[in-house]
PDB file of N, CA and C in Angstrom:
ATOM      1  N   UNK A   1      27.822  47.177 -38.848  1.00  0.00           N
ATOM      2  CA  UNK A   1      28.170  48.580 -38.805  1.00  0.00           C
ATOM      3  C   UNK A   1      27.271  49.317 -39.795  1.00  0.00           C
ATOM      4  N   UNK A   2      26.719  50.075 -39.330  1.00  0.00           N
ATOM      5  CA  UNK A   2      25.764  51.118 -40.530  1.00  0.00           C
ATOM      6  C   UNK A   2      26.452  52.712 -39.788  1.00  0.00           C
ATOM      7  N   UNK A   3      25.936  53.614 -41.473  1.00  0.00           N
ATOM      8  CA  UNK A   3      26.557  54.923 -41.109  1.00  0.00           C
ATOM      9  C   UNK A   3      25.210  55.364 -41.823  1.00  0.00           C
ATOM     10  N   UNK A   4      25.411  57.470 -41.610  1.00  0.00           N
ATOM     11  CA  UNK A   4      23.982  57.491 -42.730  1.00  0.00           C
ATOM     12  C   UNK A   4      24.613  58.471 -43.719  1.00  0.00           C
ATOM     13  N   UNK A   5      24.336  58.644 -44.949  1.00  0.00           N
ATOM     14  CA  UNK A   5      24.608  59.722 -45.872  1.00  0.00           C
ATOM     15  C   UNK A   5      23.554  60.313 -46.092  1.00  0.00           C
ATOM     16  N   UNK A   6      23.768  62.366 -45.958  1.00  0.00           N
ATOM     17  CA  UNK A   6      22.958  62.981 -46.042  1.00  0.00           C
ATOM     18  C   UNK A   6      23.737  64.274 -47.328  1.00  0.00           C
ATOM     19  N   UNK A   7      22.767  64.465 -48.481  1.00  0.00           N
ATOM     20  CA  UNK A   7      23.511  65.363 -49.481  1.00  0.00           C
ATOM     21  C   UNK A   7      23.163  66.751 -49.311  1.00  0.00           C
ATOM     22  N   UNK A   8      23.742  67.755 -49.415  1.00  0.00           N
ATOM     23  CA  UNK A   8      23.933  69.054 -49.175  1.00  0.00           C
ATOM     24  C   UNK A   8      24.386  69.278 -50.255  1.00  0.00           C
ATOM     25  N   UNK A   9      23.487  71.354 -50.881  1.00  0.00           N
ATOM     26  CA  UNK A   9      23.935  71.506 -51.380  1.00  0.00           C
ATOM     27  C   UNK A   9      25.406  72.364 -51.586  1.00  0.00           C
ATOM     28  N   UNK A  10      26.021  72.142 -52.256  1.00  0.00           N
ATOM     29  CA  UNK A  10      27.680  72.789 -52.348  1.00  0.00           C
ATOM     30  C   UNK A  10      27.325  74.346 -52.794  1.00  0.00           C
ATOM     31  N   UNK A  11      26.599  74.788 -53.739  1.00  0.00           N
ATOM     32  CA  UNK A  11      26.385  76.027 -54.227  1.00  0.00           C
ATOM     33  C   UNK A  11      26.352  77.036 -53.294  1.00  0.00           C
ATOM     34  N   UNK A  12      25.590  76.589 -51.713  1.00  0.00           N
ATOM     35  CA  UNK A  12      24.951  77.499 -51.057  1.00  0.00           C
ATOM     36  C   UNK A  12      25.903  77.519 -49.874  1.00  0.00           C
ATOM     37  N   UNK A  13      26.723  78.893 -49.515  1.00  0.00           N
ATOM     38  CA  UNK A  13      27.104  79.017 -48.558  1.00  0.00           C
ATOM     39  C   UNK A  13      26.669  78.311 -46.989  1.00  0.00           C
ATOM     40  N   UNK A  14      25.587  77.992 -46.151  1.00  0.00           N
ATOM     41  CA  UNK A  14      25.341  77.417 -45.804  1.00  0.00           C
ATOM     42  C   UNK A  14      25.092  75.952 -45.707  1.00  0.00           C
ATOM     43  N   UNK A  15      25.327  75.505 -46.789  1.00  0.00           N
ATOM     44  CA  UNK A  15      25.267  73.886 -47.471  1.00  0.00           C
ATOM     45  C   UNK A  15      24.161  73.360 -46.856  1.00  0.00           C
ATOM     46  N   UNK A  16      22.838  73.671 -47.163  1.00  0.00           N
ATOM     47  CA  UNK A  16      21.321  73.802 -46.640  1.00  0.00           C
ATOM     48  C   UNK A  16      21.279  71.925 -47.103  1.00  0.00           C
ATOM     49  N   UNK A  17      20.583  71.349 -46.271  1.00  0.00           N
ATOM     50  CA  UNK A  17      20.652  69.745 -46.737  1.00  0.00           C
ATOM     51  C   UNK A  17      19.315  70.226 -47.562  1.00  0.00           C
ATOM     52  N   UNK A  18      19.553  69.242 -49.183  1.00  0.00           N
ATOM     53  CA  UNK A  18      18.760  69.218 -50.459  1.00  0.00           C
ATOM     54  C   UNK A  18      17.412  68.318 -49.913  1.00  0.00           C
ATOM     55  N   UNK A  19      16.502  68.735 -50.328  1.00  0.00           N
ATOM     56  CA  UNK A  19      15.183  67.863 -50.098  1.00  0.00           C
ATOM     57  C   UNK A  19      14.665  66.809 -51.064  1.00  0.00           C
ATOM     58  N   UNK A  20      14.271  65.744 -50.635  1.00  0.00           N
ATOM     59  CA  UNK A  20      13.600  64.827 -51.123  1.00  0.00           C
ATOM     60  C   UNK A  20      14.046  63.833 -50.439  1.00  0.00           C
ATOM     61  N   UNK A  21      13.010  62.466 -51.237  1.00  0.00           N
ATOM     62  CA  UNK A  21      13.554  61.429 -50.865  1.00  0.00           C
ATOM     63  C   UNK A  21      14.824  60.614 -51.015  1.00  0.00           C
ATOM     64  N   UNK A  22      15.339  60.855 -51.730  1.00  0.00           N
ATOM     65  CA  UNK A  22      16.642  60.371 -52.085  1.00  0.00           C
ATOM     66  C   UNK A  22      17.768  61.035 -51.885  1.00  0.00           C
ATOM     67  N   UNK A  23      17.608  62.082 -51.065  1.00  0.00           N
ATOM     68  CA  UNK A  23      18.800  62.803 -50.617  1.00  0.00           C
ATOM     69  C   UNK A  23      19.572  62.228 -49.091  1.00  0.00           C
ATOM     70  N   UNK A  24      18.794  61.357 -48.296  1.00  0.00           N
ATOM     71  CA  UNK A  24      19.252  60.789 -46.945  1.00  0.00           C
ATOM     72  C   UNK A  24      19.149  59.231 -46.617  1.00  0.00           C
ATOM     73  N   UNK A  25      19.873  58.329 -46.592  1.00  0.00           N
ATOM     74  CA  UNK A  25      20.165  56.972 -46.955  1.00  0.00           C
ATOM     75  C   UNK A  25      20.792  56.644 -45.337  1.00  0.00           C
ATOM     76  N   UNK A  26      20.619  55.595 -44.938  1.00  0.00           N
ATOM     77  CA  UNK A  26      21.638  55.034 -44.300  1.00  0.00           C
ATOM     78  C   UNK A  26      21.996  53.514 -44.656  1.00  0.00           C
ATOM     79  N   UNK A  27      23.628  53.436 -44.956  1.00  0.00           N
ATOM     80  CA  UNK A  27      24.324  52.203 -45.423  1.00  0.00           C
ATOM     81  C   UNK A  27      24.595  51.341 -44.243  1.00  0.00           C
ATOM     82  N   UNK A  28      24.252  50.402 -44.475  1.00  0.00           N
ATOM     83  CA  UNK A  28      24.705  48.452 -42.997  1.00  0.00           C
ATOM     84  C   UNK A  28      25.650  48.374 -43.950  1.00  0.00           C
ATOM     85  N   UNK A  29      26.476  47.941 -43.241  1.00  0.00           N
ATOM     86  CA  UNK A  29      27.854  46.801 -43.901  1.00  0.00           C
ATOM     87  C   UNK A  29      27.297  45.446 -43.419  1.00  0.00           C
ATOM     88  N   UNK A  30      27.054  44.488 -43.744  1.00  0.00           N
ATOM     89  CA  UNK A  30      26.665  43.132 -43.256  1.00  0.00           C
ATOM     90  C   UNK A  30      27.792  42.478 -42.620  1.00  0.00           C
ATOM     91  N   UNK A  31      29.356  42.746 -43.963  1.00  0.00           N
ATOM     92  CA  UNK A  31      30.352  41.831 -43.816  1.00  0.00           C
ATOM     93  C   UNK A  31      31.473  42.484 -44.651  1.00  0.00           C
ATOM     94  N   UNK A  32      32.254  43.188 -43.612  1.00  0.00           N
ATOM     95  CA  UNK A  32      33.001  44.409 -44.229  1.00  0.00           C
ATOM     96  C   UNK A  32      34.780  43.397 -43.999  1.00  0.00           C
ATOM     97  N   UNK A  33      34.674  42.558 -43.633  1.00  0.00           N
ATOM     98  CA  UNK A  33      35.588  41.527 -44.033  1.00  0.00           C
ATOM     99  C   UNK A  33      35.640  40.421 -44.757  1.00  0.00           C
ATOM    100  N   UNK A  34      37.143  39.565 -45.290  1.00  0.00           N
ATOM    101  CA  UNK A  34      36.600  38.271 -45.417  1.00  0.00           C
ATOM    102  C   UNK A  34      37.860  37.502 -44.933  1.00  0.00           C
ATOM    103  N   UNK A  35      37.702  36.180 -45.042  1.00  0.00           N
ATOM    104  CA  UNK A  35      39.139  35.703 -44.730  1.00  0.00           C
ATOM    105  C   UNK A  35      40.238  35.953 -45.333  1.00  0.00           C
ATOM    106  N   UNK A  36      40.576  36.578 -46.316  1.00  0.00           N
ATOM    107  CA  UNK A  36      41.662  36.791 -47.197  1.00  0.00           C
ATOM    108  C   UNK A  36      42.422  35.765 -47.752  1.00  0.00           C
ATOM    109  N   UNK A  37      43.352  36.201 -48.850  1.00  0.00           N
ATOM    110  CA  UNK A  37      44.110  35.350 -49.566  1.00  0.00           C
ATOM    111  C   UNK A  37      45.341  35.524 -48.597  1.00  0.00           C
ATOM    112  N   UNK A  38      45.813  33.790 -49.346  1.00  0.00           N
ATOM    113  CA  UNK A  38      47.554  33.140 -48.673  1.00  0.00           C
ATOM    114  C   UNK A  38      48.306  33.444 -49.789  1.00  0.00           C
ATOM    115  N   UNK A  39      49.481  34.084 -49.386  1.00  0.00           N
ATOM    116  CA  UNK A  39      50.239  34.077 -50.038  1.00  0.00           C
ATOM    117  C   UNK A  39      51.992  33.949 -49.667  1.00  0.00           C
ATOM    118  N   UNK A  40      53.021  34.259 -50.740  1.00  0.00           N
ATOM    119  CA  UNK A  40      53.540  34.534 -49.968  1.00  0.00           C
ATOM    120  C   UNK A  40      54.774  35.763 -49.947  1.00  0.00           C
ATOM    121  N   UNK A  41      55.310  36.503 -49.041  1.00  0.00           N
ATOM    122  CA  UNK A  41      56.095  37.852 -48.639  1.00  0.00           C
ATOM    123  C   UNK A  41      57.254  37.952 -49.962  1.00  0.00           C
ATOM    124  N   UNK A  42      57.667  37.014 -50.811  1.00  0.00           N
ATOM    125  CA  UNK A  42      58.209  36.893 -52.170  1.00  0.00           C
ATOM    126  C   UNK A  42      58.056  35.908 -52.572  1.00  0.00           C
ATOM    127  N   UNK A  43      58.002  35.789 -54.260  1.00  0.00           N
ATOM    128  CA  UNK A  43      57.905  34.671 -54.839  1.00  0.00           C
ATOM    129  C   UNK A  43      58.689  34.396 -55.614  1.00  0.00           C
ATOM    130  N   UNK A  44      60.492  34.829 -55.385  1.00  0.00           N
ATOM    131  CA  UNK A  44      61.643  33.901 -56.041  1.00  0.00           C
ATOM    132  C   UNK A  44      62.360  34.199 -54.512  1.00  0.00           C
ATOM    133  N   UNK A  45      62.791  32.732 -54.142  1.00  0.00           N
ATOM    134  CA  UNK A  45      63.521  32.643 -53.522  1.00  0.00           C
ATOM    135  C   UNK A  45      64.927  31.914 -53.639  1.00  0.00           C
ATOM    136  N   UNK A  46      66.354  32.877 -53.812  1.00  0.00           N
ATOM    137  CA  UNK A  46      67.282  32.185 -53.888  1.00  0.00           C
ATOM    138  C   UNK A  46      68.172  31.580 -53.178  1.00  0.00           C
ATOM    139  N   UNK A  47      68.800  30.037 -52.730  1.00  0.00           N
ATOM    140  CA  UNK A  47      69.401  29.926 -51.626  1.00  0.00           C
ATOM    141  C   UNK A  47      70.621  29.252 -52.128  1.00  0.00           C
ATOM    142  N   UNK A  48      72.036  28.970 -51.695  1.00  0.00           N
ATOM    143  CA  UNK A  48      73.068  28.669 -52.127  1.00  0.00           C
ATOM    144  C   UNK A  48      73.121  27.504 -51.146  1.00  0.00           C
ATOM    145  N   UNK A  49      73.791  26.749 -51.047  1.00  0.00           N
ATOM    146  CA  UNK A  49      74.005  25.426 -50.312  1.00  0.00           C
ATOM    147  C   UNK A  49      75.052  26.112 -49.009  1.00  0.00           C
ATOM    148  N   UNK A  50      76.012  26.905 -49.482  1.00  0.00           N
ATOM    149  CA  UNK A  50      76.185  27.408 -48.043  1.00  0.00           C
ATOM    150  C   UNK A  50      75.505  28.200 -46.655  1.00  0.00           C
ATOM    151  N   UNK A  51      74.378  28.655 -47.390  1.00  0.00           N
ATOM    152  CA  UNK A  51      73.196  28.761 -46.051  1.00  0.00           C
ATOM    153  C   UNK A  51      72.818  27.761 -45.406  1.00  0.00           C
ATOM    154  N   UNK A  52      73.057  28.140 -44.199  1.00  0.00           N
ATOM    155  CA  UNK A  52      72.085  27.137 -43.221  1.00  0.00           C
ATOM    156  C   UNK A  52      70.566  27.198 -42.725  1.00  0.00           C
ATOM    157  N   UNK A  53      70.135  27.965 -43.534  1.00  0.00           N
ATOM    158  CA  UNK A  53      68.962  28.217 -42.923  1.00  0.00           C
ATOM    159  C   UNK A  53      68.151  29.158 -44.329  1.00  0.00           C
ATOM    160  N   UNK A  54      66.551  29.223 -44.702  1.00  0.00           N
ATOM    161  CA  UNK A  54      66.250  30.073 -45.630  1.00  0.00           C
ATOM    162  C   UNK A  54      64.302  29.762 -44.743  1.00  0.00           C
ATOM    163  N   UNK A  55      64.166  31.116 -44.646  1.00  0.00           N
ATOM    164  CA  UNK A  55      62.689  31.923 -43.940  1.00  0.00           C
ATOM    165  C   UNK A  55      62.021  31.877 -45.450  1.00  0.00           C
ATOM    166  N   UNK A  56      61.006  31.070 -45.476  1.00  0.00           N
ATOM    167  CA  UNK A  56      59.641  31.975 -46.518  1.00  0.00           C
ATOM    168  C   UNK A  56      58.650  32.035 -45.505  1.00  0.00           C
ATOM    169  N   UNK A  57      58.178  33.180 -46.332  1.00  0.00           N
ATOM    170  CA  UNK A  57      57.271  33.399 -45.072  1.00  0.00           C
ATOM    171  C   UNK A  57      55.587  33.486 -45.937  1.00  0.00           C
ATOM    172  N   UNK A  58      54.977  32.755 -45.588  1.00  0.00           N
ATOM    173  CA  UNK A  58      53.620  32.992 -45.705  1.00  0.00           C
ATOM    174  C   UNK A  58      52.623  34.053 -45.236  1.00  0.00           C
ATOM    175  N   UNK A  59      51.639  34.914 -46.105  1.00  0.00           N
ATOM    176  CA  UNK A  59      51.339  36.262 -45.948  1.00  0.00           C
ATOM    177  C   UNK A  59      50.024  35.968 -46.182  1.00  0.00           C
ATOM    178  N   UNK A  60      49.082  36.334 -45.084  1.00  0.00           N
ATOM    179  CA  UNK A  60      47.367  36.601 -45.175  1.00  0.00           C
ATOM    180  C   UNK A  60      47.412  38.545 -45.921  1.00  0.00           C
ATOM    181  N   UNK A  61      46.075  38.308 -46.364  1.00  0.00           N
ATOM    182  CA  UNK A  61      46.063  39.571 -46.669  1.00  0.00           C
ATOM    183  C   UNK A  61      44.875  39.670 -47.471  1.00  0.00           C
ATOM    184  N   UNK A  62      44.332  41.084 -47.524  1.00  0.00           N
ATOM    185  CA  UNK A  62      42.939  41.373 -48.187  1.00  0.00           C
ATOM    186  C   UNK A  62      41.680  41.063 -47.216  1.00  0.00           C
ATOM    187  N   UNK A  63      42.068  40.454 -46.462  1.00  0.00           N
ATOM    188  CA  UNK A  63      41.054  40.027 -45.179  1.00  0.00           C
ATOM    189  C   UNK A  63      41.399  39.626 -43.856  1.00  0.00           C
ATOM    190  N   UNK A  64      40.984  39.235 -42.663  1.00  0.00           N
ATOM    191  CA  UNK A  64      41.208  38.978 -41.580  1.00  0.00           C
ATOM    192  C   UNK A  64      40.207  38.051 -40.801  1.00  0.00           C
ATOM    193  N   UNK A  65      39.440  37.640 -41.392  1.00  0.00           N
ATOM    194  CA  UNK A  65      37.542  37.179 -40.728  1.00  0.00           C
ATOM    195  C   UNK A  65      37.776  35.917 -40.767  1.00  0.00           C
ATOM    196  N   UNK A  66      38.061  35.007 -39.242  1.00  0.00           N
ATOM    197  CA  UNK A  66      37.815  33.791 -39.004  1.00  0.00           C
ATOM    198  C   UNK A  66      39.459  33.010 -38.695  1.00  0.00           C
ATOM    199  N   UNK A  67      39.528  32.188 -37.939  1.00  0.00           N
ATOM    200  CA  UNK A  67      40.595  31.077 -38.581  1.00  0.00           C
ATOM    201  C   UNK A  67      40.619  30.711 -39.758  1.00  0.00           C
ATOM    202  N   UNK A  68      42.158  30.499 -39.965  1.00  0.00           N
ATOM    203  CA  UNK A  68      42.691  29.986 -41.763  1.00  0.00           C
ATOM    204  C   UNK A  68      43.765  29.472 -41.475  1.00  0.00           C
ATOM    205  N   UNK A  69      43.720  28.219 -41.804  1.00  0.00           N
ATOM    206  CA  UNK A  69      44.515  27.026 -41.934  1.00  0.00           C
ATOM    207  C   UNK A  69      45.326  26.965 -43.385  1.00  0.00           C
ATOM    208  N   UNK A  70      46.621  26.024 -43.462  1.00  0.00           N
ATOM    209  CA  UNK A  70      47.126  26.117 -45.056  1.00  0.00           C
ATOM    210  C   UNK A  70      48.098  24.986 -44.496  1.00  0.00           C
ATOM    211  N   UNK A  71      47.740  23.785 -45.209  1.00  0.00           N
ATOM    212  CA  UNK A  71      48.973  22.962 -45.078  1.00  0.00           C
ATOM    213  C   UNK A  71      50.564  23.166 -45.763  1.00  0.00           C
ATOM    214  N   UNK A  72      51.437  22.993 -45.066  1.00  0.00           N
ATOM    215  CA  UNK A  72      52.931  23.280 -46.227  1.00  0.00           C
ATOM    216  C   UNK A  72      53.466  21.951 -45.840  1.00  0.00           C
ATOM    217  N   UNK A  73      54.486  21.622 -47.040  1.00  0.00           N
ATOM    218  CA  UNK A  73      55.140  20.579 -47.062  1.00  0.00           C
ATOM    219  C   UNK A  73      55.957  20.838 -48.278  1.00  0.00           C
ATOM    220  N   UNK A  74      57.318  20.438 -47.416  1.00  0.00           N
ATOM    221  CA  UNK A  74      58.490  20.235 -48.431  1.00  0.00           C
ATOM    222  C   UNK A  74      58.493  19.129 -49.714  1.00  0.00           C
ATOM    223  N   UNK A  75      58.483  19.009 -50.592  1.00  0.00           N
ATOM    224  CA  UNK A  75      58.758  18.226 -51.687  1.00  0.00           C
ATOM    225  C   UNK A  75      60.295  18.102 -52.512  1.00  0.00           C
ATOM    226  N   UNK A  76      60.671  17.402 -52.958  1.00  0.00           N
ATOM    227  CA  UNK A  76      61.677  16.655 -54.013  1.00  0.00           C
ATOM    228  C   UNK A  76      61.632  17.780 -54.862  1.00  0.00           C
ATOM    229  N   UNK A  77      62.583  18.305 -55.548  1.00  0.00           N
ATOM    230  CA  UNK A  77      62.103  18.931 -56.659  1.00  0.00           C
ATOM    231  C   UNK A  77      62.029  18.167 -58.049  1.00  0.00           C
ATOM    232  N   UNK A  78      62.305  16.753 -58.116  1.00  0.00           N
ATOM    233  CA  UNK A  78      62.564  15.840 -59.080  1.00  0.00           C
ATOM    234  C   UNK A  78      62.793  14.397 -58.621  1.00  0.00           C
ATOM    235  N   UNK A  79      62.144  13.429 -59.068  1.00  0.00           N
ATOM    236  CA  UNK A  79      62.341  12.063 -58.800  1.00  0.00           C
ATOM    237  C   UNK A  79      63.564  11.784 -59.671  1.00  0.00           C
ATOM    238  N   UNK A  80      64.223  12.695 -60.402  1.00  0.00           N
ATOM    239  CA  UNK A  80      66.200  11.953 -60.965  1.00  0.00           C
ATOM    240  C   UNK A  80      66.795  12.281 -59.995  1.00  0.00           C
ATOM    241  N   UNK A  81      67.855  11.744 -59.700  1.00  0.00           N
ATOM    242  CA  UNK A  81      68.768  11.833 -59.131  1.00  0.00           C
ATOM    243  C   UNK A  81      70.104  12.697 -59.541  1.00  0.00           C
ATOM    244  N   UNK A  82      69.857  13.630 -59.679  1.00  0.00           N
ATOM    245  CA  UNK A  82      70.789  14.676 -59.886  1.00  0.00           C
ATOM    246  C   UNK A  82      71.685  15.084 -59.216  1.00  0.00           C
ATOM    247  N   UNK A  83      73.143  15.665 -58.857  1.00  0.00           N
ATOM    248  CA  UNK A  83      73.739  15.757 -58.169  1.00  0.00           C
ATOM    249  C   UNK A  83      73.418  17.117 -57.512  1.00  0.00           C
ATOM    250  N   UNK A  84      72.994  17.930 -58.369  1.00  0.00           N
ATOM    251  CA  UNK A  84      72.457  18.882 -58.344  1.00  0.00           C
ATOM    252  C   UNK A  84      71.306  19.099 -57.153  1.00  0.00           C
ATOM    253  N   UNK A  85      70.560  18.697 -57.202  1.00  0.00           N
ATOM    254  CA  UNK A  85      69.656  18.310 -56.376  1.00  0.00           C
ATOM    255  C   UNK A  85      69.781  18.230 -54.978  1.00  0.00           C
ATOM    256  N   UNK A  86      69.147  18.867 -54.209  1.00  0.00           N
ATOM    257  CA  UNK A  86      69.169  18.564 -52.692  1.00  0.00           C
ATOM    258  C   UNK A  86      68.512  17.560 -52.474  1.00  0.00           C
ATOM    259  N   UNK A  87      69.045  17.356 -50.943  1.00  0.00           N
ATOM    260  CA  UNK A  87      68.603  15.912 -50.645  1.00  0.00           C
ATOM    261  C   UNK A  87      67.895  15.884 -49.783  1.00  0.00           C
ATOM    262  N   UNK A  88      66.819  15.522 -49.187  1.00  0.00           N
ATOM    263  CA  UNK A  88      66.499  15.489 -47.673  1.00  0.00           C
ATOM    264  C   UNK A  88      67.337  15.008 -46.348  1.00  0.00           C
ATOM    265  N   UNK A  89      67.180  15.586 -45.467  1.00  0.00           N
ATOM    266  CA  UNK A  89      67.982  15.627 -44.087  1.00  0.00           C
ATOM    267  C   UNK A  89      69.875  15.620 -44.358  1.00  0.00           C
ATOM    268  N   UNK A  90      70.067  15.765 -45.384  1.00  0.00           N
ATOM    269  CA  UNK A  90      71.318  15.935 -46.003  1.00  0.00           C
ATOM    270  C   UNK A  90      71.630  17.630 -46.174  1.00  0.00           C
ATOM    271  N   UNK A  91      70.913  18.197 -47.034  1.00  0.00           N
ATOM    272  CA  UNK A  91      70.053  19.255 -47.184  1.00  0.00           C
ATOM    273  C   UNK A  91      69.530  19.860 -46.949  1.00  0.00           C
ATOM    274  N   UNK A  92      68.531  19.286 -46.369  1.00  0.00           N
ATOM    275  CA  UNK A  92      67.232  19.907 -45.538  1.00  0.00           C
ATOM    276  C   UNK A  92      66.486  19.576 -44.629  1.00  0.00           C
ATOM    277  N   UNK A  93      65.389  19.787 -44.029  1.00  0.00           N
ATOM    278  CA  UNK A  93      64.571  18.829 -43.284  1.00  0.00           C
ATOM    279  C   UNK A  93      63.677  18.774 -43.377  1.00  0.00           C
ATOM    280  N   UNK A  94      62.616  18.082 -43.932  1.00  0.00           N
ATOM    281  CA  UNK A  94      61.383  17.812 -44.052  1.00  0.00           C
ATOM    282  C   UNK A  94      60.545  18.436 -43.755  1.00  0.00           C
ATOM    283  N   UNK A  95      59.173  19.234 -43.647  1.00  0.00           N
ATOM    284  CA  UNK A  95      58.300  19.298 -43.111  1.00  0.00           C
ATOM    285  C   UNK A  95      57.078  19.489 -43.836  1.00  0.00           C
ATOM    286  N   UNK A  96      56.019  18.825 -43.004  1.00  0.00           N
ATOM    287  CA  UNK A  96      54.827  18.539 -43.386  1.00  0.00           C
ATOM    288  C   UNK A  96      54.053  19.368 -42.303  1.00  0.00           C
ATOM    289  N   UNK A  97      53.362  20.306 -42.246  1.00  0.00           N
ATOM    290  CA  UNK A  97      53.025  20.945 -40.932  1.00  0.00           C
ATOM    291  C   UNK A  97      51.754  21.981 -41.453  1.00  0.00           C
ATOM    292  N   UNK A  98      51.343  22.474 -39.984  1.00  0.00           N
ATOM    293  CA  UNK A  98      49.585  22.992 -40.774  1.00  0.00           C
ATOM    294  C   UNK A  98      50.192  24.940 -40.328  1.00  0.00           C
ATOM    295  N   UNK A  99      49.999  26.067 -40.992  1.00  0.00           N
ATOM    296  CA  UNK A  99      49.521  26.996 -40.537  1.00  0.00           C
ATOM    297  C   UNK A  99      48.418  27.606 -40.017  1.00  0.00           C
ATOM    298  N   UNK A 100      48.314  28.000 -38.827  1.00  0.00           N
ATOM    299  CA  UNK A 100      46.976  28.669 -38.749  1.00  0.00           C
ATOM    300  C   UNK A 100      47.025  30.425 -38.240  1.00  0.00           C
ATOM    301  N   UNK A 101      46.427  30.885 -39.262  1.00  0.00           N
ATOM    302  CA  UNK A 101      46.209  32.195 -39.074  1.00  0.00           C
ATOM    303  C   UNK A 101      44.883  32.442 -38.066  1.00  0.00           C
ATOM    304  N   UNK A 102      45.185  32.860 -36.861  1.00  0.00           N
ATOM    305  CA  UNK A 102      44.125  33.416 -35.890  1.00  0.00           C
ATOM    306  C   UNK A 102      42.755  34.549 -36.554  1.00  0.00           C
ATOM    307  N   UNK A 103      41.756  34.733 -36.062  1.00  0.00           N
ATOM    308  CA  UNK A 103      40.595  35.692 -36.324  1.00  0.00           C
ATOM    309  C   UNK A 103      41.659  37.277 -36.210  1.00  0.00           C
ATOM    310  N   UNK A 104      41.411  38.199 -37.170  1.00  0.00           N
ATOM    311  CA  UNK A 104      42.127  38.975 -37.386  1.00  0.00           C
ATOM    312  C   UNK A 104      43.680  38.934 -37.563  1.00  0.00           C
ATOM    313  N   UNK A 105      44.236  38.118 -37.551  1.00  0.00           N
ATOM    314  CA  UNK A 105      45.706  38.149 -37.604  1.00  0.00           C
ATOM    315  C   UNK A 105      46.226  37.839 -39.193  1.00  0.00           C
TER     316      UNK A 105
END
């Protein structure tokens, strides 16, 4: 994408374009995107054991240029055994799985 900039002066009712060489330019964008950063839509999430269900949601942003992949996977929050502690498939359910964000999406 290119555009052109041309300077005029403001003083003059007519806004007569100023002369010289450096008064008329035209700008290329080469690469006016990029893939952007992952993130995600909040970053405290609270859930009580009586939910059945809790959405995080993963958020592209700052860019759009290309496929973007992001592996997620559930983890332990601790190798003790706490009662405290959720459990897998007791709890929760596992997943190990890939995101992919499409070209612009």
């Amino acid at each position: 994408m290119d555009f052109g900039v041309e300077l005029f002066d403001p003083n003059d009712d007519g806004y007569p374009r100023l002369h010289g060489d450096d008064t008329h330019c035209t700008i290329k964008i080469l690469d006016e995107d990029s893939p952007g950063t992952l993130g995600f839509g909040e970053t405290d999430i609270r859930v009580s054991k009586r939910e059945s269900k809790v959405e995080i949601i993963v958020t592209r942003s700052e860019g759009a240029d290309g496929e973007v992949k992001c592996s997620i996977k559930t983890e332990k929050l601790s190798e003790k055994n706490l009662a405290s502690n959720a459990k897998e498939y007791e709890d929760y359910v596992p997943k190990h799985e890939q995101i992919i964000f499409a070209h612009g999406e």
